[in-house]
C-alpha atoms as a PDB file:
ATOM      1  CA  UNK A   1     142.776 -85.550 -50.160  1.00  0.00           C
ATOM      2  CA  UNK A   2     141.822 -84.299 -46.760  1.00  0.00           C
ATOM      3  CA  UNK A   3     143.485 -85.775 -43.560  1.00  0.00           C
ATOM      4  CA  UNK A   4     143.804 -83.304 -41.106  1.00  0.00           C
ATOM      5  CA  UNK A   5     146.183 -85.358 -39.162  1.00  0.00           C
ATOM      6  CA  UNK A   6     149.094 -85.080 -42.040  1.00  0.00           C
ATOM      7  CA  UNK A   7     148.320 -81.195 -41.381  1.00  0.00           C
ATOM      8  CA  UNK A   8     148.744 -81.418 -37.479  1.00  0.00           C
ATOM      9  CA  UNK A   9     151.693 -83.672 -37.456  1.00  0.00           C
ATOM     10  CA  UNK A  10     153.305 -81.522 -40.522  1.00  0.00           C
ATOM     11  CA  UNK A  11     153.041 -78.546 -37.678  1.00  0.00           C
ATOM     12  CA  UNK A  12     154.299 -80.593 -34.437  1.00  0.00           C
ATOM     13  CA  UNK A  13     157.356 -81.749 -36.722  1.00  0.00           C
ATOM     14  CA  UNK A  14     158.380 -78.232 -37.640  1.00  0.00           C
ATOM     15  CA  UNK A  15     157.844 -77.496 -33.765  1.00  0.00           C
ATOM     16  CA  UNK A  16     159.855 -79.887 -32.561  1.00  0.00           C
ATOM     17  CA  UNK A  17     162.599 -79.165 -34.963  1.00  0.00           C
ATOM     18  CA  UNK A  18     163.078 -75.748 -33.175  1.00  0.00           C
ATOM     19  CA  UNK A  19     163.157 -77.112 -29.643  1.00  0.00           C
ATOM     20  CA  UNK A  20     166.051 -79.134 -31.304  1.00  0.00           C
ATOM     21  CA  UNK A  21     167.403 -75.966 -32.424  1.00  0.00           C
ATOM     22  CA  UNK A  22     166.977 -74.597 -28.987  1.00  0.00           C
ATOM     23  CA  UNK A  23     168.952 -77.238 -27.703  1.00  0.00           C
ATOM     24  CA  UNK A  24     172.184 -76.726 -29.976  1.00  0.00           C
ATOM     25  CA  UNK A  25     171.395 -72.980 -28.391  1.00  0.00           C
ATOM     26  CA  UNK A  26     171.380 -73.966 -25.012  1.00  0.00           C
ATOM     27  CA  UNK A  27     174.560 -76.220 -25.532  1.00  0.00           C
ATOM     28  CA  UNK A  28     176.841 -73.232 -27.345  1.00  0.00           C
ATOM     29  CA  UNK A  29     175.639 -70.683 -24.046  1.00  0.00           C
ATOM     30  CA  UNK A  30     176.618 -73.320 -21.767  1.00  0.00           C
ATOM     31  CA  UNK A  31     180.099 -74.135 -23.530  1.00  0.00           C
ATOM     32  CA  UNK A  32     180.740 -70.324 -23.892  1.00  0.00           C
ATOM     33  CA  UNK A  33     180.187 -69.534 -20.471  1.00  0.00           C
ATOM     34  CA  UNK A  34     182.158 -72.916 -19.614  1.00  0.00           C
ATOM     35  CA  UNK A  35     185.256 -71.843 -21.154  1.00  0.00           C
ATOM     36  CA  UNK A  36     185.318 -68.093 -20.026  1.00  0.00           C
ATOM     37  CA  UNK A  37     184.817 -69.817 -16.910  1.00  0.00           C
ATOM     38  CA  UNK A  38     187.865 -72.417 -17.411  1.00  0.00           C
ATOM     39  CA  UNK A  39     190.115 -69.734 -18.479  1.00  0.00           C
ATOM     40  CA  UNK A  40     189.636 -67.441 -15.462  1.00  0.00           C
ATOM     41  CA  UNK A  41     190.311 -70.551 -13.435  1.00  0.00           C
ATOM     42  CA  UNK A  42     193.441 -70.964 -15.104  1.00  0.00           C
ATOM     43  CA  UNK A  43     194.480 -67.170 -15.113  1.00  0.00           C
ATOM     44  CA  UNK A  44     194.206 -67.923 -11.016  1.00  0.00           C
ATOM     45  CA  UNK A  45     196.344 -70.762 -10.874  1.00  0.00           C
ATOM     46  CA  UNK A  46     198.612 -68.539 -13.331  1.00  0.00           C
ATOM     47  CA  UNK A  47     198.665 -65.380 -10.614  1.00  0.00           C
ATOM     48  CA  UNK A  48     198.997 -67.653  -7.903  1.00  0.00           C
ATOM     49  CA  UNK A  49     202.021 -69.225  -9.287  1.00  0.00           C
ATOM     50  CA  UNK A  50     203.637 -65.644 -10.467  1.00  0.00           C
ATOM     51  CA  UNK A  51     203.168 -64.510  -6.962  1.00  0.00           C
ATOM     52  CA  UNK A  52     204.754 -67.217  -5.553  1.00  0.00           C
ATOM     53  CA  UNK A  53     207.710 -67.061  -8.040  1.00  0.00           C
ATOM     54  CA  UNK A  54     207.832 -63.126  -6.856  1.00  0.00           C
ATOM     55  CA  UNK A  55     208.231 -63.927  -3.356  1.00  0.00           C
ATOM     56  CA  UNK A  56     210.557 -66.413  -4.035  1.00  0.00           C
ATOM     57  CA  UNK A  57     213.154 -63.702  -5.106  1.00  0.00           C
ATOM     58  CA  UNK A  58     212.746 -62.195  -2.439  1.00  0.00           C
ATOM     59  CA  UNK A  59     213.274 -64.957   0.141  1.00  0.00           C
ATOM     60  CA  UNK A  60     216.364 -66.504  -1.792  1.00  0.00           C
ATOM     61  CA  UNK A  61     217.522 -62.923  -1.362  1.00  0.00           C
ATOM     62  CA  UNK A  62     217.022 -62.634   2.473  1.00  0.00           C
ATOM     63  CA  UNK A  63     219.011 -66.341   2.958  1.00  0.00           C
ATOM     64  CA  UNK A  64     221.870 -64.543   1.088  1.00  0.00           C
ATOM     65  CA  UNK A  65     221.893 -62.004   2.859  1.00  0.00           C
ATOM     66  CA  UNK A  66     221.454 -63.949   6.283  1.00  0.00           C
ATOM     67  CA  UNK A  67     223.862 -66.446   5.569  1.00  0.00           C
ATOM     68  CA  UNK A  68     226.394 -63.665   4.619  1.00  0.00           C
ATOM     69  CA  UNK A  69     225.645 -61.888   7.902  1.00  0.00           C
ATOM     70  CA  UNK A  70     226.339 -64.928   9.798  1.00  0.00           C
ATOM     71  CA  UNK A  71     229.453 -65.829   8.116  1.00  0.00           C
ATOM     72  CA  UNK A  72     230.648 -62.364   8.978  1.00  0.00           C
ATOM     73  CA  UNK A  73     229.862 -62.842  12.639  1.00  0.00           C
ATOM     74  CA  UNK A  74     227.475 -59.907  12.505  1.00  0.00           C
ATOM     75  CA  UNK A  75     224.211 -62.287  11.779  1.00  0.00           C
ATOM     76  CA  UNK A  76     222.385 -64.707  13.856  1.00  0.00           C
ATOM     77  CA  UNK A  77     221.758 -68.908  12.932  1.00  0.00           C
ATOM     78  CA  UNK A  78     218.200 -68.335  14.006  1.00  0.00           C
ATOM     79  CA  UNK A  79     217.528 -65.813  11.425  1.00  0.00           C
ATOM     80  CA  UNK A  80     219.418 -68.169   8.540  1.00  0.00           C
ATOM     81  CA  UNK A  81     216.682 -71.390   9.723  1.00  0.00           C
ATOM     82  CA  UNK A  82     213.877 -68.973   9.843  1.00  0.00           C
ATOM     83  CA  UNK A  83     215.249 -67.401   6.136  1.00  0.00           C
ATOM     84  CA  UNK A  84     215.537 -71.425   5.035  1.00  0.00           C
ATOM     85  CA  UNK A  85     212.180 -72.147   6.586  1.00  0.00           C
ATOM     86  CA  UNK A  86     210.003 -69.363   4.506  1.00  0.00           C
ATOM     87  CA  UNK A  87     212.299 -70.725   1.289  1.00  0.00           C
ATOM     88  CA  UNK A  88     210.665 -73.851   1.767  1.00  0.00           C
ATOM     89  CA  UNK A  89     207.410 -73.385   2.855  1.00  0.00           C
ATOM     90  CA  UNK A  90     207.332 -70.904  -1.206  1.00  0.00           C
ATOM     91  CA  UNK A  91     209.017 -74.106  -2.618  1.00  0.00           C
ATOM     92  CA  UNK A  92     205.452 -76.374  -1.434  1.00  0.00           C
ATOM     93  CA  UNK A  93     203.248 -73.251  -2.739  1.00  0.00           C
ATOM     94  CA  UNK A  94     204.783 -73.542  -5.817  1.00  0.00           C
ATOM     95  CA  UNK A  95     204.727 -77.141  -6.874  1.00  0.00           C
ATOM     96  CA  UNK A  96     201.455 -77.093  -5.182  1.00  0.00           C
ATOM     97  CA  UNK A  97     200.582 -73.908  -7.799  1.00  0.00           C
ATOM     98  CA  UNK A  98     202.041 -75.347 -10.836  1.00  0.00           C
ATOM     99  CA  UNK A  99     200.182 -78.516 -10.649  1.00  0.00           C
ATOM    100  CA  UNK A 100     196.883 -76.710 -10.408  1.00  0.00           C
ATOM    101  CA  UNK A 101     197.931 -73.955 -13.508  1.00  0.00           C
ATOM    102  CA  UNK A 102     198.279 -77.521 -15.466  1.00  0.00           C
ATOM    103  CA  UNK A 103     195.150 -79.093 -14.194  1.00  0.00           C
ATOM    104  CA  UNK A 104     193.197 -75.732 -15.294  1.00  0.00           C
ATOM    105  CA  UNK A 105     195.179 -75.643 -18.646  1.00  0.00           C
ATOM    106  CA  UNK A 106     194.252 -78.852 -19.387  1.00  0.00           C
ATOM    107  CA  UNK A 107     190.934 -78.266 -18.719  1.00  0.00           C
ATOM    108  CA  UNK A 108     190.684 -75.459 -20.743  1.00  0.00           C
ATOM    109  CA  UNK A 109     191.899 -77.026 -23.837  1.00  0.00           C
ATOM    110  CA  UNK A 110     189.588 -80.270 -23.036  1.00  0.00           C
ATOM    111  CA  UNK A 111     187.071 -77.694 -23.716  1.00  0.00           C
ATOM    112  CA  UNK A 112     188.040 -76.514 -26.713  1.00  0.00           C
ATOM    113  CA  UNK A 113     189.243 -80.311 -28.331  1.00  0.00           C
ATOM    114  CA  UNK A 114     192.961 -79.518 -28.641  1.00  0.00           C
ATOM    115  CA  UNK A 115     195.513 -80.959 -27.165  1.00  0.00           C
ATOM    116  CA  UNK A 116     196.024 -80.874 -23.604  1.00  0.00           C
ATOM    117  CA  UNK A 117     199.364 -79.749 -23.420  1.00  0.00           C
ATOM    118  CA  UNK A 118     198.751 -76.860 -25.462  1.00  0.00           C
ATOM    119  CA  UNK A 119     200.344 -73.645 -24.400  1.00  0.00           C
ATOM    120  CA  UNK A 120     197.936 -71.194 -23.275  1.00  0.00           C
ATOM    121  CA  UNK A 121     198.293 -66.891 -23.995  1.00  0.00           C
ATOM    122  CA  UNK A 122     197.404 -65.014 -21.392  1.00  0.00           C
ATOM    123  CA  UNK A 123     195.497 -61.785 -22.678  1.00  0.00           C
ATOM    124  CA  UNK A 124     194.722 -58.512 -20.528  1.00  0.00           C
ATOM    125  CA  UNK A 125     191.273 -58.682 -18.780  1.00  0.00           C
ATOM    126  CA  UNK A 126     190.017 -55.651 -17.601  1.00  0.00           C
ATOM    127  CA  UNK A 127     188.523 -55.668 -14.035  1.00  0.00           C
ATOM    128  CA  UNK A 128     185.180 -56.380 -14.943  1.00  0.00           C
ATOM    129  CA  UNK A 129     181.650 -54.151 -14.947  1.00  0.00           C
ATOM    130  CA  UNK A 130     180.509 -52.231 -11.492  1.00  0.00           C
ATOM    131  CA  UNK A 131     176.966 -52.609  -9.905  1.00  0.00           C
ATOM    132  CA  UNK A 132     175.179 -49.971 -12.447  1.00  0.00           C
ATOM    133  CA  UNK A 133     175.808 -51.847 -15.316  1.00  0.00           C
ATOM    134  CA  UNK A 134     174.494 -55.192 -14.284  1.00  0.00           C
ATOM    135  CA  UNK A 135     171.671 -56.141 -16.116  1.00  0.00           C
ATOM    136  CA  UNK A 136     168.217 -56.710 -14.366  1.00  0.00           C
ATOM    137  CA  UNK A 137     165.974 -57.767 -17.885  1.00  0.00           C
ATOM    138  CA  UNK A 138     163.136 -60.100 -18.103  1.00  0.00           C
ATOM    139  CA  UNK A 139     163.929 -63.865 -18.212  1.00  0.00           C
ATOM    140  CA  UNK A 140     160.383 -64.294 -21.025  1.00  0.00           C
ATOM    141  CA  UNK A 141     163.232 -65.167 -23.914  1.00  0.00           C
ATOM    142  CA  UNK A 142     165.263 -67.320 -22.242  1.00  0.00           C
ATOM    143  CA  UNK A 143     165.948 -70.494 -24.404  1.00  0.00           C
ATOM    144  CA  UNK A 144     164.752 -72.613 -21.548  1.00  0.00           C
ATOM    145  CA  UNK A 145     161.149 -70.811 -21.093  1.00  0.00           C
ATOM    146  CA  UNK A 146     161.143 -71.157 -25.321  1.00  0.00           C
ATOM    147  CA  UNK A 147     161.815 -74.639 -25.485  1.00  0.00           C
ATOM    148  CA  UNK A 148     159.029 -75.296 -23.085  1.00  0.00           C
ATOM    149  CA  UNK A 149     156.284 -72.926 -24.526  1.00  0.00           C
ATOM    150  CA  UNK A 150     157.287 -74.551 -27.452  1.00  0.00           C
ATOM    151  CA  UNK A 151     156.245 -78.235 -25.880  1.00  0.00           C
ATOM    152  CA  UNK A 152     153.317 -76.257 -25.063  1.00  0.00           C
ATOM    153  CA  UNK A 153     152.432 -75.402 -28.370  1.00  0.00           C
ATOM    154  CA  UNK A 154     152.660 -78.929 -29.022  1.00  0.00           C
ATOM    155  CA  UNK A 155     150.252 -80.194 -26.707  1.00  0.00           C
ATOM    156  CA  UNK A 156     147.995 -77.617 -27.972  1.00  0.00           C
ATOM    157  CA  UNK A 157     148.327 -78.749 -31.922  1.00  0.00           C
ATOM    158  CA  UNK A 158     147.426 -82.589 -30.869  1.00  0.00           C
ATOM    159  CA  UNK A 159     144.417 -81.362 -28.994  1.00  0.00           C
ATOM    160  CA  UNK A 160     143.535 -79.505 -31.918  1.00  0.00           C
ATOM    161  CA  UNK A 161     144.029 -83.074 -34.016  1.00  0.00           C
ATOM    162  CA  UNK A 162     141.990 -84.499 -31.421  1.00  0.00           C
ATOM    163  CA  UNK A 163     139.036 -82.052 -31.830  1.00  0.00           C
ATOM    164  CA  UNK A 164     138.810 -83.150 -35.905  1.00  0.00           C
ATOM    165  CA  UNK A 165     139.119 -86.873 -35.580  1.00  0.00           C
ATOM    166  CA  UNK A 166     135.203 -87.518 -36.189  1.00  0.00           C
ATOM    167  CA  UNK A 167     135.520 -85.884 -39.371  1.00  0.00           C
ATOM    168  CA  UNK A 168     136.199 -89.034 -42.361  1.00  0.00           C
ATOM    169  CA  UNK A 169     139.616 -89.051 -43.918  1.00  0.00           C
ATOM    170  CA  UNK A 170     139.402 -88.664 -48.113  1.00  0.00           C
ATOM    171  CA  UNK A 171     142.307 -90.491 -49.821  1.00  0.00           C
ATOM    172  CA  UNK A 172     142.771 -90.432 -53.328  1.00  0.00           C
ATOM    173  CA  UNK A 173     145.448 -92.475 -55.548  1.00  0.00           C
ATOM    174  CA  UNK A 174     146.193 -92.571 -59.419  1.00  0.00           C
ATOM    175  CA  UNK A 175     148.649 -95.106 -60.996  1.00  0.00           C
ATOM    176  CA  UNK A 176     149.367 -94.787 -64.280  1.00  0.00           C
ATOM    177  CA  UNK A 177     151.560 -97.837 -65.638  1.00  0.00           C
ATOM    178  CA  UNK A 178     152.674-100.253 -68.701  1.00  0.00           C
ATOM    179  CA  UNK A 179     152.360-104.347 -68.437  1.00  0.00           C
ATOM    180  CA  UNK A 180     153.585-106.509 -71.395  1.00  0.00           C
ATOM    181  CA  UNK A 181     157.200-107.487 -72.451  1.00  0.00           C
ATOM    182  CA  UNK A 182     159.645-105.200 -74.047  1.00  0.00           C
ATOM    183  CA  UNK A 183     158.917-106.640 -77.365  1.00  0.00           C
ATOM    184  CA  UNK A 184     155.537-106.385 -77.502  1.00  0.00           C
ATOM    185  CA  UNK A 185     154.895-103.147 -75.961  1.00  0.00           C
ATOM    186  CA  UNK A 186     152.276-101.069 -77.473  1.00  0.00           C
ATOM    187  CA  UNK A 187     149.375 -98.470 -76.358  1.00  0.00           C
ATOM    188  CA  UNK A 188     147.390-101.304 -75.321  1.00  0.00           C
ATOM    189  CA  UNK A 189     149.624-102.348 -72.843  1.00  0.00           C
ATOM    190  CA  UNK A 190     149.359 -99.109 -70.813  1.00  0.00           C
ATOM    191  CA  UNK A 191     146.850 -98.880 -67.744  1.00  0.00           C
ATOM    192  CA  UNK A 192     145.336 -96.240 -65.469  1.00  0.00           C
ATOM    193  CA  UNK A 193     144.298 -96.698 -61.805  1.00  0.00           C
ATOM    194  CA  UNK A 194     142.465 -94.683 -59.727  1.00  0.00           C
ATOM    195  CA  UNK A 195     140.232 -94.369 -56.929  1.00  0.00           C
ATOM    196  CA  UNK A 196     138.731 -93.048 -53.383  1.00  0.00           C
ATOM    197  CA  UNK A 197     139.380 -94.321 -50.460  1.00  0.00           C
ATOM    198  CA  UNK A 198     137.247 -92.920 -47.799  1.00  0.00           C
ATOM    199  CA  UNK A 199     137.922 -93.765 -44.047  1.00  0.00           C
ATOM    200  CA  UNK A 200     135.282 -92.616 -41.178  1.00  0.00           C
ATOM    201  CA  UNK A 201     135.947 -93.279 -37.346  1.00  0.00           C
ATOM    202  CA  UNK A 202     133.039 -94.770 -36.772  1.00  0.00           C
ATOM    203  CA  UNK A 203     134.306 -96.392 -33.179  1.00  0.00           C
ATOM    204  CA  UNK A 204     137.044 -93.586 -32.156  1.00  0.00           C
ATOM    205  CA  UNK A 205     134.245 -91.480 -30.477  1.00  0.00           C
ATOM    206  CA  UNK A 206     135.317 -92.479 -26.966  1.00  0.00           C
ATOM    207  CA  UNK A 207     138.495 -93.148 -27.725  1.00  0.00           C
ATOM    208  CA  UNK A 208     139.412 -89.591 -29.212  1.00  0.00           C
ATOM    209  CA  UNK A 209     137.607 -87.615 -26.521  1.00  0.00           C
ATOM    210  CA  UNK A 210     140.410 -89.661 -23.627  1.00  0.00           C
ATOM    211  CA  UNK A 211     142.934 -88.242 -26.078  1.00  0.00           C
ATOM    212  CA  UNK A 212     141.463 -84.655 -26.128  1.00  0.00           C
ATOM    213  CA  UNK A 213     141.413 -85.122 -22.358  1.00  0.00           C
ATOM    214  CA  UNK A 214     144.954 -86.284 -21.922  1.00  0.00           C
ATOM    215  CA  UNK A 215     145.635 -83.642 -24.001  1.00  0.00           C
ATOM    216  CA  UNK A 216     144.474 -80.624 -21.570  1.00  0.00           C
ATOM    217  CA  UNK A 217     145.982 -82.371 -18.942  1.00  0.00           C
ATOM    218  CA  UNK A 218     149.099 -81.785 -20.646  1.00  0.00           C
ATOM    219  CA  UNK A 219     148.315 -78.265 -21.491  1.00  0.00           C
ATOM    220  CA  UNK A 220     147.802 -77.527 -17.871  1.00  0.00           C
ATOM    221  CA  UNK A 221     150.744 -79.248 -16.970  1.00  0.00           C
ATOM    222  CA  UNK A 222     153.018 -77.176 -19.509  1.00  0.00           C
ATOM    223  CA  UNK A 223     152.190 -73.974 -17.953  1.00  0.00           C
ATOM    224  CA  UNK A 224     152.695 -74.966 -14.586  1.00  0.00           C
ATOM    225  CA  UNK A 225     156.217 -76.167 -15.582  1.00  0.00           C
ATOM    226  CA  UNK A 226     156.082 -73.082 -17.500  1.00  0.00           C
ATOM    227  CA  UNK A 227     155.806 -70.778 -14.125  1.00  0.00           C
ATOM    228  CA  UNK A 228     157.920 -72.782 -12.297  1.00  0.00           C
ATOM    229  CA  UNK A 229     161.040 -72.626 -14.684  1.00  0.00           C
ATOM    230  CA  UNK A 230     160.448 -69.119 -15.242  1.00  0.00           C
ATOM    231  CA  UNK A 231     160.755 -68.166 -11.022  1.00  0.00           C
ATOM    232  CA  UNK A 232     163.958 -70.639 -10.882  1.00  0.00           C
ATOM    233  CA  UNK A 233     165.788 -68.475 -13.806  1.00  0.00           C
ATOM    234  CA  UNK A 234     164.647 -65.197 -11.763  1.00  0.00           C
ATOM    235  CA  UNK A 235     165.839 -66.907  -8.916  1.00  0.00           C
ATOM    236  CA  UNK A 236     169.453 -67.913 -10.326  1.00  0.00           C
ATOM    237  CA  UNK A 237     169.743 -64.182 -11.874  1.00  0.00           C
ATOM    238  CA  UNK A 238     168.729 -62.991  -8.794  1.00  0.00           C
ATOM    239  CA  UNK A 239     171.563 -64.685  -6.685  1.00  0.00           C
ATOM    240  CA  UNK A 240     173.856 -64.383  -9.543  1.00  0.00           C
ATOM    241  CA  UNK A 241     173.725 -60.269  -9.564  1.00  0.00           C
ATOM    242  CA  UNK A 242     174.237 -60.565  -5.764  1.00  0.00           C
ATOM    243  CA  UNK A 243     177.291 -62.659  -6.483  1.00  0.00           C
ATOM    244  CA  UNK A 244     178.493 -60.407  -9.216  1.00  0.00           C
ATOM    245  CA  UNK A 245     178.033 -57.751  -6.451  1.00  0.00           C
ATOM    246  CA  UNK A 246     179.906 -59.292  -3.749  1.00  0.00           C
ATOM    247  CA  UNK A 247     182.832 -60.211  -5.859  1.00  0.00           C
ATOM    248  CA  UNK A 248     183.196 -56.141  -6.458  1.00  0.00           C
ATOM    249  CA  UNK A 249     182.910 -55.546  -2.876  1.00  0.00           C
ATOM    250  CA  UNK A 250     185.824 -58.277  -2.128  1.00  0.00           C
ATOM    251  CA  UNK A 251     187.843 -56.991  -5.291  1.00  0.00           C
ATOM    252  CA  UNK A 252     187.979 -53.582  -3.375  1.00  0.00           C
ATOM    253  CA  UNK A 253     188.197 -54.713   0.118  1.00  0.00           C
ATOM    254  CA  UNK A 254     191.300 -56.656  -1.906  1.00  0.00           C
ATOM    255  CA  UNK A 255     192.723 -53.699  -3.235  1.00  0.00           C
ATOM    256  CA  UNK A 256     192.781 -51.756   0.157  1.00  0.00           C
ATOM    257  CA  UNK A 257     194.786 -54.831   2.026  1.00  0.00           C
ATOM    258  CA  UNK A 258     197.119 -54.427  -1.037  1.00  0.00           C
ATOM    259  CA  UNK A 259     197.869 -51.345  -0.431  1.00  0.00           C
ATOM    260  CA  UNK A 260     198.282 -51.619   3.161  1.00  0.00           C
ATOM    261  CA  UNK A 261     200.354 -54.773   3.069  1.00  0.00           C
ATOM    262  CA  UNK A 262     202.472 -53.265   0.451  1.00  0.00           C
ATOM    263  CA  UNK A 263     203.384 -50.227   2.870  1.00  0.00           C
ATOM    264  CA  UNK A 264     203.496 -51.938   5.601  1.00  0.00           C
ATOM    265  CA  UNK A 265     206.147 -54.171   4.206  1.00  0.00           C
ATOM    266  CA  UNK A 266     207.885 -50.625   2.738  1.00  0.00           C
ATOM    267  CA  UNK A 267     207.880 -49.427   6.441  1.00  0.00           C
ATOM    268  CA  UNK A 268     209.689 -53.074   8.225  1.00  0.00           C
ATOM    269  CA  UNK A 269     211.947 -53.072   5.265  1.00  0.00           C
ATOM    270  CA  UNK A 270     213.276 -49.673   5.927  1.00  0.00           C
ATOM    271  CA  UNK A 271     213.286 -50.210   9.788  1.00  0.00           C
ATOM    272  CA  UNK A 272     214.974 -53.185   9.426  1.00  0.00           C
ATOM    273  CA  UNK A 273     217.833 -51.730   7.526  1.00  0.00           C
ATOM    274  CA  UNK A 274     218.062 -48.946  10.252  1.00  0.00           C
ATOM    275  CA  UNK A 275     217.868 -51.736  13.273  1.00  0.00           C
ATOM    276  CA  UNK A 276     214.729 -50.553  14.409  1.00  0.00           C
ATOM    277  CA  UNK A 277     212.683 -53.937  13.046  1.00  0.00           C
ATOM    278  CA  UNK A 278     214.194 -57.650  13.178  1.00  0.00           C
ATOM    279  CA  UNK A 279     214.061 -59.996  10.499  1.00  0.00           C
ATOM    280  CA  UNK A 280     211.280 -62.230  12.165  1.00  0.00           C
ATOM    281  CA  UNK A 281     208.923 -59.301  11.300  1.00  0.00           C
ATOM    282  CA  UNK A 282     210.420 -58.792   7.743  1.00  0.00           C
ATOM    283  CA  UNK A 283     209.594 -62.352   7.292  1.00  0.00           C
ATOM    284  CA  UNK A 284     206.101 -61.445   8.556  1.00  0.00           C
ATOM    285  CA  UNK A 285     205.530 -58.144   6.678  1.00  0.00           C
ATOM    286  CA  UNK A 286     206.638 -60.141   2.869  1.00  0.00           C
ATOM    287  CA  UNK A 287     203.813 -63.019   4.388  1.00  0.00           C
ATOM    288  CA  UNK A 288     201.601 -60.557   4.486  1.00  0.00           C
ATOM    289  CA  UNK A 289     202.165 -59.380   0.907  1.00  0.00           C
ATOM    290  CA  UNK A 290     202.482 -62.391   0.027  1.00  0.00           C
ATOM    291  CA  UNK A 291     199.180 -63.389   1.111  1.00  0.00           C
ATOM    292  CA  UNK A 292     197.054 -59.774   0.554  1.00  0.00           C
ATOM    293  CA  UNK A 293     198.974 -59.951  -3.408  1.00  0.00           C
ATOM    294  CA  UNK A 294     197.551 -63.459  -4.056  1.00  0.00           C
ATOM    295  CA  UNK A 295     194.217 -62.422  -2.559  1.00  0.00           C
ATOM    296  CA  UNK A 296     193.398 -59.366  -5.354  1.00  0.00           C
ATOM    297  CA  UNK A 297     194.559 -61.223  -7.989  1.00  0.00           C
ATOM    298  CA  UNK A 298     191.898 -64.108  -6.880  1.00  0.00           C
ATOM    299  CA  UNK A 299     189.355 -61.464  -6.415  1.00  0.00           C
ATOM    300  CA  UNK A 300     189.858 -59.953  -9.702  1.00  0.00           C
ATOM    301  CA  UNK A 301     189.139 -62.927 -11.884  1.00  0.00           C
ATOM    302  CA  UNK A 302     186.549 -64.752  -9.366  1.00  0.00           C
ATOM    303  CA  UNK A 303     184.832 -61.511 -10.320  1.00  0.00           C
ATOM    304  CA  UNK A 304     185.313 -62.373 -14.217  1.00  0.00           C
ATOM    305  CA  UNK A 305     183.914 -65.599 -13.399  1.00  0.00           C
ATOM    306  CA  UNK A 306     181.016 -64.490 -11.696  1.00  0.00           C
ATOM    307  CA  UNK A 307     180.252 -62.269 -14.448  1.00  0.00           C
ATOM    308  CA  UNK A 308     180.329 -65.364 -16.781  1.00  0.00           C
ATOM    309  CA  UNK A 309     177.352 -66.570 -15.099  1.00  0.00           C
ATOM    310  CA  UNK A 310     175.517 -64.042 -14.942  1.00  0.00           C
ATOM    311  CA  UNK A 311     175.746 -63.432 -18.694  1.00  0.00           C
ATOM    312  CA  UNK A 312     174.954 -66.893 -19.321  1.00  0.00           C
ATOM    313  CA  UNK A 313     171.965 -66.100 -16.742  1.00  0.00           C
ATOM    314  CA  UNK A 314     170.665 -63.314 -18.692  1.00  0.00           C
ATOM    315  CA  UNK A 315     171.390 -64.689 -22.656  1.00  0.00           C
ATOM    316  CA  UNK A 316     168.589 -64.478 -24.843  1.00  0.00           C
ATOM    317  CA  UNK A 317     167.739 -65.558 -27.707  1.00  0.00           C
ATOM    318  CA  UNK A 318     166.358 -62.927 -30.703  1.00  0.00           C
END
């Protein structure tokens, strides 16, 4: 038998079978970087909500004290309302910070088909990598560029089809059988049949050399999709390593208002206790820790999250 197109379709099929493998690729980076991505969201809601439940200690603690104050005759109503007022104002941050920790929990387990309401563990991250070790390599294995060298190659194998379609097509079939009833049957009821069966494209001249041309066209337009993938995935890991970057720079710029907040606060607290500060500035000093607290904690795992993308920006494929 010789048909070349069985042999050029037999090689398109096992092509196109790995761009459908490429796909299930593509899918399990995209759900892997997804849920890293999910979880760091809901390890910020989480913070948010511990930092909110921290400075609620501390405010329930400066009412008390207030309130005492005043019922002593020592304290002052304004500094009970403004002790209430801060309560409150932690009270909204909270239910508004719990509802987002469930929103992001549920999300997370959406992702990995349990049950929303499943109860999430919180693990130790570590910080995440510095500048140096960001990785700057070639995007020529991404699954993306594959998958579409791979259409190439296709385009390529039907012009190659195209090229042999003058040549005749050879068929060859053999039957071997039995006809009679089961009582009768004997060697003389058994036949053999056999023959050629030769097919020449005698009017596919024009018509094959459209194909061939459509072809090309194809070609050409597979590499230029080709280049123009292959400068967006630069492009993305270009602006991703600048955001893995800036989230480093905010993560210490983070830690340094920390650290100031935190003494700051050290300092009112003490001069408050020694009637040098009021309370109004107390109440301004735990803000501020409040605030510069919730901001590293953000910092820290937007920088996790950046770093998801830009591993899902440089995955390869062996």
């Amino acid at each position: 038998m010789l048909n070349t197109d069985l042999i050029y379709n037999r090689k398109i099929q096992e092509v196109v079978k790995e761009i459908k493998e490429q796909d299930y690729q593509r899918y399990r980076l995209d759900l892997k970087r997804d849920i890293k991505i999910a979880y760091y969201q809901y390890l910020v809601s989480n913070a948010v909500l511990q930092v909110n439940e921290e400075s609620k200690v501390s405010a329930v603690e400066a009412l008390r004290v207030n309130r005492s104050l005043l019922d002593k005759g020592s304290g002052l109503p304004v500094y009970v309302l403004r002790a209430e007022s801060e309560l409150e104002a932690i009270n909204s941050k909270l239910i508004e910070a719990a509802n987002n920790r469930k929103a992001a929990a549920q999300y997370f387990n959406f992702l990995l088909n349990r049950p929303l309401d499943v109860e999430i563990k919180v693990f130790e991250t570590v910080s995440g990598n510095n500048e140096d070790t960001i990785e700057n390599n070639s995007t020529g294995s991404r699954v993306e560029v594959q998958q579409i060298k791979n259409a190439g190659k296709i385009h390529e194998l039907s012009l190659d089809m195209q090229k042999y379609q003058w040549l005749p097509k050879i068929n060859m079939f053999f039957d071997i059988g039995a006809q009679d009833r089961v009582k009768t049957l004997n060697n003389s009821s058994k036949y053999y049949l056999f023959g050629f069966m030769l097919e020449t494209p005698l009017f596919e001249a024009f018509r094959g050399s459209y194909r061939q041309e459509e072809a090309i066209l194809n070609i050409k337009d597979q590499k230029l999709a080709l280049e123009d993938v292959t400068r967006k995935l630069e492009m993305l890991k270009s602006l991703n390593k600048d955001k893995v970057a800036g989230a480093i720079s905010s993560l210490k710029s983070a830690a340094k208002q920390l650290k100031t907040a935190q003494a700051y606060q050290t300092l009112i607290d003490k001069g408050y206790r020694e009637g040098l500060n009021t309370f109004i500035e107390t109440v301004d000093a735990r803000a501020q820790y409040r605030q510069a607290s919730e901001f590293e904690r953000i910092c820290r795992y937007r920088l996790l999250i950046a770093q998801a993308e830009f591993e899902r920006e440089t995955s390869y494929i062996n």
